[in-house]
N, C-alpha and C. Protein backbone atom coordinates (compact mmCIF):
# COMPACT_ATOMS: atom_id res chain seq x y z
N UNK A 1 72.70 68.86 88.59
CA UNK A 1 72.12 69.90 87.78
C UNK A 1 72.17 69.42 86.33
N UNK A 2 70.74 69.54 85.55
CA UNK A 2 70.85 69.14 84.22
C UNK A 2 70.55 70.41 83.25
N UNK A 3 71.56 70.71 82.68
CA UNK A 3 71.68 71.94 81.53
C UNK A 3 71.33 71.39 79.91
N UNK A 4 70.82 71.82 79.44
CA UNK A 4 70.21 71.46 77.85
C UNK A 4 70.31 72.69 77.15
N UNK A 5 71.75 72.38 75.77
CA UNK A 5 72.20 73.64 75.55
C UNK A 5 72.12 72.94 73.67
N UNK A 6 71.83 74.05 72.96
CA UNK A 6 72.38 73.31 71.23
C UNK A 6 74.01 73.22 71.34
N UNK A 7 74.60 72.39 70.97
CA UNK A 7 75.63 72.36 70.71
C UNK A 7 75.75 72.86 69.37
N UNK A 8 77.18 74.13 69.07
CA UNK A 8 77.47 74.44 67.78
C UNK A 8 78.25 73.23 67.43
N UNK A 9 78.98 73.38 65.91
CA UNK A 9 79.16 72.28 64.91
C UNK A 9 80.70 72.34 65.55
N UNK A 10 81.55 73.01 65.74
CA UNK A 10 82.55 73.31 66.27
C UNK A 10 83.13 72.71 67.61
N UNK A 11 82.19 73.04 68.51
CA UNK A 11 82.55 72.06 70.10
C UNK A 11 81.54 70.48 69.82
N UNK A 12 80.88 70.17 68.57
CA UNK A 12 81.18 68.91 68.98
C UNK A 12 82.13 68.11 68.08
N UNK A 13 82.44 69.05 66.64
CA UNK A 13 84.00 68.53 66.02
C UNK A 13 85.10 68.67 66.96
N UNK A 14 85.44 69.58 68.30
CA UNK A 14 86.35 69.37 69.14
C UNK A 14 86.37 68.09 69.73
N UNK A 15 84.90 67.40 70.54
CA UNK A 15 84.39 66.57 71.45
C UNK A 15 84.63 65.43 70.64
N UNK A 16 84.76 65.14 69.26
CA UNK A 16 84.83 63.91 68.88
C UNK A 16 86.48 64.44 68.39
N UNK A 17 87.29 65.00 68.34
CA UNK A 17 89.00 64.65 67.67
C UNK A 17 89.43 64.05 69.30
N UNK A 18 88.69 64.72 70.86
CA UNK A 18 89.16 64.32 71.80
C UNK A 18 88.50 62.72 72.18
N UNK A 19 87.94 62.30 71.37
CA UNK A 19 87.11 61.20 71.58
C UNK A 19 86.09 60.66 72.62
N UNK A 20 85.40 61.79 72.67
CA UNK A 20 84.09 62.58 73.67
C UNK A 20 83.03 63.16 72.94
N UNK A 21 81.78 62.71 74.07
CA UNK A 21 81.00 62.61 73.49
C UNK A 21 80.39 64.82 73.62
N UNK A 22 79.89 65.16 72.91
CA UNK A 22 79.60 66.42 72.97
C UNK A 22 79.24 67.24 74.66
N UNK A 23 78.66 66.17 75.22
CA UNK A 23 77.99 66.63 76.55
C UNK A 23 79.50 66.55 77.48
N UNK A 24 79.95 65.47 77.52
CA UNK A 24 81.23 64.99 78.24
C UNK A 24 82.72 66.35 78.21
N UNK A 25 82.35 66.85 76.60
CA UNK A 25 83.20 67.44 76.46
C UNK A 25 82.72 69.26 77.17
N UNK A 26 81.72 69.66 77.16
CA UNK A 26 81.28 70.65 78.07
C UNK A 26 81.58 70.15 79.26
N UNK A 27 81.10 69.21 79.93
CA UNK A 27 81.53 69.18 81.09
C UNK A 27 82.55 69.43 81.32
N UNK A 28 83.91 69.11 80.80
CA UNK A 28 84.99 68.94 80.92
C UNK A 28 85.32 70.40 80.89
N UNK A 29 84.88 71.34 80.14
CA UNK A 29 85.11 73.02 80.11
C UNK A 29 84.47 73.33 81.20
N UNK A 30 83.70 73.34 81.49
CA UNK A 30 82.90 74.02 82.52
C UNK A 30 83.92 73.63 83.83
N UNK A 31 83.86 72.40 84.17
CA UNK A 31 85.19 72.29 84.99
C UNK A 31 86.28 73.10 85.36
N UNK A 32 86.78 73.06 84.10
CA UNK A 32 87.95 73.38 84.14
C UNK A 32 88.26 75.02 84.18
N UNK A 33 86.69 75.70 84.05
CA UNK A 33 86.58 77.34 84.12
C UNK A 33 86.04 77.65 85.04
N UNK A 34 85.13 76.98 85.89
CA UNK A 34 84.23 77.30 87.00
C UNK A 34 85.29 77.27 88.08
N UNK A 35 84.94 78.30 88.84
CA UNK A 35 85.91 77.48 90.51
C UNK A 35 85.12 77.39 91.45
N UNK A 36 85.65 76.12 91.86
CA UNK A 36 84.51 75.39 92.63
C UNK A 36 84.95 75.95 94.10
N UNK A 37 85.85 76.46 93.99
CA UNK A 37 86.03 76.55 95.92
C UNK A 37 85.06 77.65 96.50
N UNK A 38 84.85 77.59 97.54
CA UNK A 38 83.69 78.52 98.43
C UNK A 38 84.60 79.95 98.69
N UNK A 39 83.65 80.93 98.24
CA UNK A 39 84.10 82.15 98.32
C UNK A 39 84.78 82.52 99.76
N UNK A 40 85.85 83.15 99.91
CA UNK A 40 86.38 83.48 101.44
C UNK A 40 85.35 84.35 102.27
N UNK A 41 84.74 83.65 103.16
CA UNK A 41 83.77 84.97 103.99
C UNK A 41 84.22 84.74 105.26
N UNK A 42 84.66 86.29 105.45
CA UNK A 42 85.12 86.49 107.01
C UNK A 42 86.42 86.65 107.40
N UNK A 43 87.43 87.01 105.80
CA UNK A 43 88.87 87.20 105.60
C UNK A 43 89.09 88.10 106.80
N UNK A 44 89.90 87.67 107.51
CA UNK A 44 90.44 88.79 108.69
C UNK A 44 91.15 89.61 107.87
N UNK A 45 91.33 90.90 108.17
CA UNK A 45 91.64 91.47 107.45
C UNK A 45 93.27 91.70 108.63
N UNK A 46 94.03 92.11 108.26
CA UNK A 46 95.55 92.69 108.69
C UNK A 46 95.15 94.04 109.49
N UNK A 47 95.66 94.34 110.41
CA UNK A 47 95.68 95.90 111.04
C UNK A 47 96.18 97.13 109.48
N UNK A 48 96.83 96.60 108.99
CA UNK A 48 97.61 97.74 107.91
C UNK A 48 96.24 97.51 106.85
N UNK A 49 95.79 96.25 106.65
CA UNK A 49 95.16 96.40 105.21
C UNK A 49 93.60 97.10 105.96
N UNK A 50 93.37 97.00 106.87
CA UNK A 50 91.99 97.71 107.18
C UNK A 50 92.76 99.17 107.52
N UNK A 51 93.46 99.66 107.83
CA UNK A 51 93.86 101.32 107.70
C UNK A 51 94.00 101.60 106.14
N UNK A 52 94.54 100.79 105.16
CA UNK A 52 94.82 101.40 104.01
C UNK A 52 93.35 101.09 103.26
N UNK A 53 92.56 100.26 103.69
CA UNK A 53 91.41 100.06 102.97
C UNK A 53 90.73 101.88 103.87
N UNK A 54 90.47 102.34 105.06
CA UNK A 54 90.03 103.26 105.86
C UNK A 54 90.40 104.69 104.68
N UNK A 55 91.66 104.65 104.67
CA UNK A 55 92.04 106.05 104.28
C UNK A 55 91.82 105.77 102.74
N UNK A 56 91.57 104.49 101.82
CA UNK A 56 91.52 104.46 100.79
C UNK A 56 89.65 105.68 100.35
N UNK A 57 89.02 105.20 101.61
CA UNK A 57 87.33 105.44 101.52
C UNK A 57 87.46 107.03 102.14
N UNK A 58 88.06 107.45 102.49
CA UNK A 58 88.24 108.81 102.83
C UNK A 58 89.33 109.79 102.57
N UNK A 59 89.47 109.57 101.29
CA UNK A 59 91.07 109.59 100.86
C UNK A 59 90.08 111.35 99.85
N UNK A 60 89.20 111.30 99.33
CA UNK A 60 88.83 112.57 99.25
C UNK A 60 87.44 113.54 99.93
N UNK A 61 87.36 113.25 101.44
CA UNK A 61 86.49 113.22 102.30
C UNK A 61 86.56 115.08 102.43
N UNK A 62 88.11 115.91 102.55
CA UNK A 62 88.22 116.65 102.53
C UNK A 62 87.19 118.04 101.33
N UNK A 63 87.11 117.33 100.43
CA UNK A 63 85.82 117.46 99.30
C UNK A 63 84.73 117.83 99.52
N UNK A 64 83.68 117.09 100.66
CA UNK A 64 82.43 117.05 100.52
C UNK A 64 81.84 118.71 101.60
N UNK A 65 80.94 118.93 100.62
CA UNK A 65 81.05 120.50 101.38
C UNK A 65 79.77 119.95 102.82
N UNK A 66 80.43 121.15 103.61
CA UNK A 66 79.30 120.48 105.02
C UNK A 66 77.92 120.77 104.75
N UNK A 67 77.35 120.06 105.63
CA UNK A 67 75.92 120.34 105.59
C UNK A 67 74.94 121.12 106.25
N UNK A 68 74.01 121.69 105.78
CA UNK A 68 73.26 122.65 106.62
C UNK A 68 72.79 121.98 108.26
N UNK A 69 72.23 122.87 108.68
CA UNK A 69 71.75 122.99 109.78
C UNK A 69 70.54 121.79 109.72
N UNK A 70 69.69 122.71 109.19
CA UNK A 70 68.73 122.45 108.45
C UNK A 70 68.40 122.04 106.87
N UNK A 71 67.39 121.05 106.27
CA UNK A 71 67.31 120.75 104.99
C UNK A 71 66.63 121.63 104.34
N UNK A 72 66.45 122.56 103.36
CA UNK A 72 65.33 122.68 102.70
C UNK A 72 64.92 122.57 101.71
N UNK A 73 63.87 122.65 101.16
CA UNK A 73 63.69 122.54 99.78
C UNK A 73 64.48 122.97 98.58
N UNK A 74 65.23 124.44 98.91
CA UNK A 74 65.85 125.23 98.18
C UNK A 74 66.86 124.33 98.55
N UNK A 75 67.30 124.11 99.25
CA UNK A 75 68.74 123.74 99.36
C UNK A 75 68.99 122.34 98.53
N UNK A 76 68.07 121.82 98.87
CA UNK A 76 68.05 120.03 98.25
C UNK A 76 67.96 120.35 96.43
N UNK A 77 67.57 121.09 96.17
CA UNK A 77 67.51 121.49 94.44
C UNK A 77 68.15 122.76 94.20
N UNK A 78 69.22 123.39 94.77
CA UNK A 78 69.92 124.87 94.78
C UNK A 78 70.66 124.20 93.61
N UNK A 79 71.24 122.89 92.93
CA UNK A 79 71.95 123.21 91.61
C UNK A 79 71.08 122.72 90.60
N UNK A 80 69.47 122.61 90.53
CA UNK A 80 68.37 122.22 89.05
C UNK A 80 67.71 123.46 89.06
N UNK A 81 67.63 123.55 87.61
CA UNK A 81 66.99 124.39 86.85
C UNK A 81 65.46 124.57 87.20
């Protein structure tokens, strides 16, 4: 991958006290901030951490008022003006 960026006056007075060249010395940040490892997909999850994740998502379920029978118009806009 080729990136083409202005360098400020600052990271390339850093890039030359480290005795690097301006580009060398981004690289070297980007490195060192990026993480290169592959995101975890497919973490098994623990029996406890999928119950506490469960009750975390329904933890104010008790809240939601029930729902009609039926939808209606009135009902779908019963709290707008």
């Amino acid at each position: 991958m080729v990136i083409k960026v202005n360098v400020p006056d600052e990271l390339a007075t850093q890039a030359r006290a480290r005795g690097l060249q301006p580009e060398a010395y981004a690289e070297e940040i980007l490195v060192r901030h990026v993480d290169t490892r592959p995101p975890e997909v497919g973490h098994a999850r623990t029996p406890e951490e999928l119950r506490a994740w469960l009750d975390s998502v329904a933890q104010f379920s008790d809240k939601i008022p029930p729902l009609p029978d039926t939808f209606s118009r009135e009902w779908i806009y019963q709290d707008h003006d």
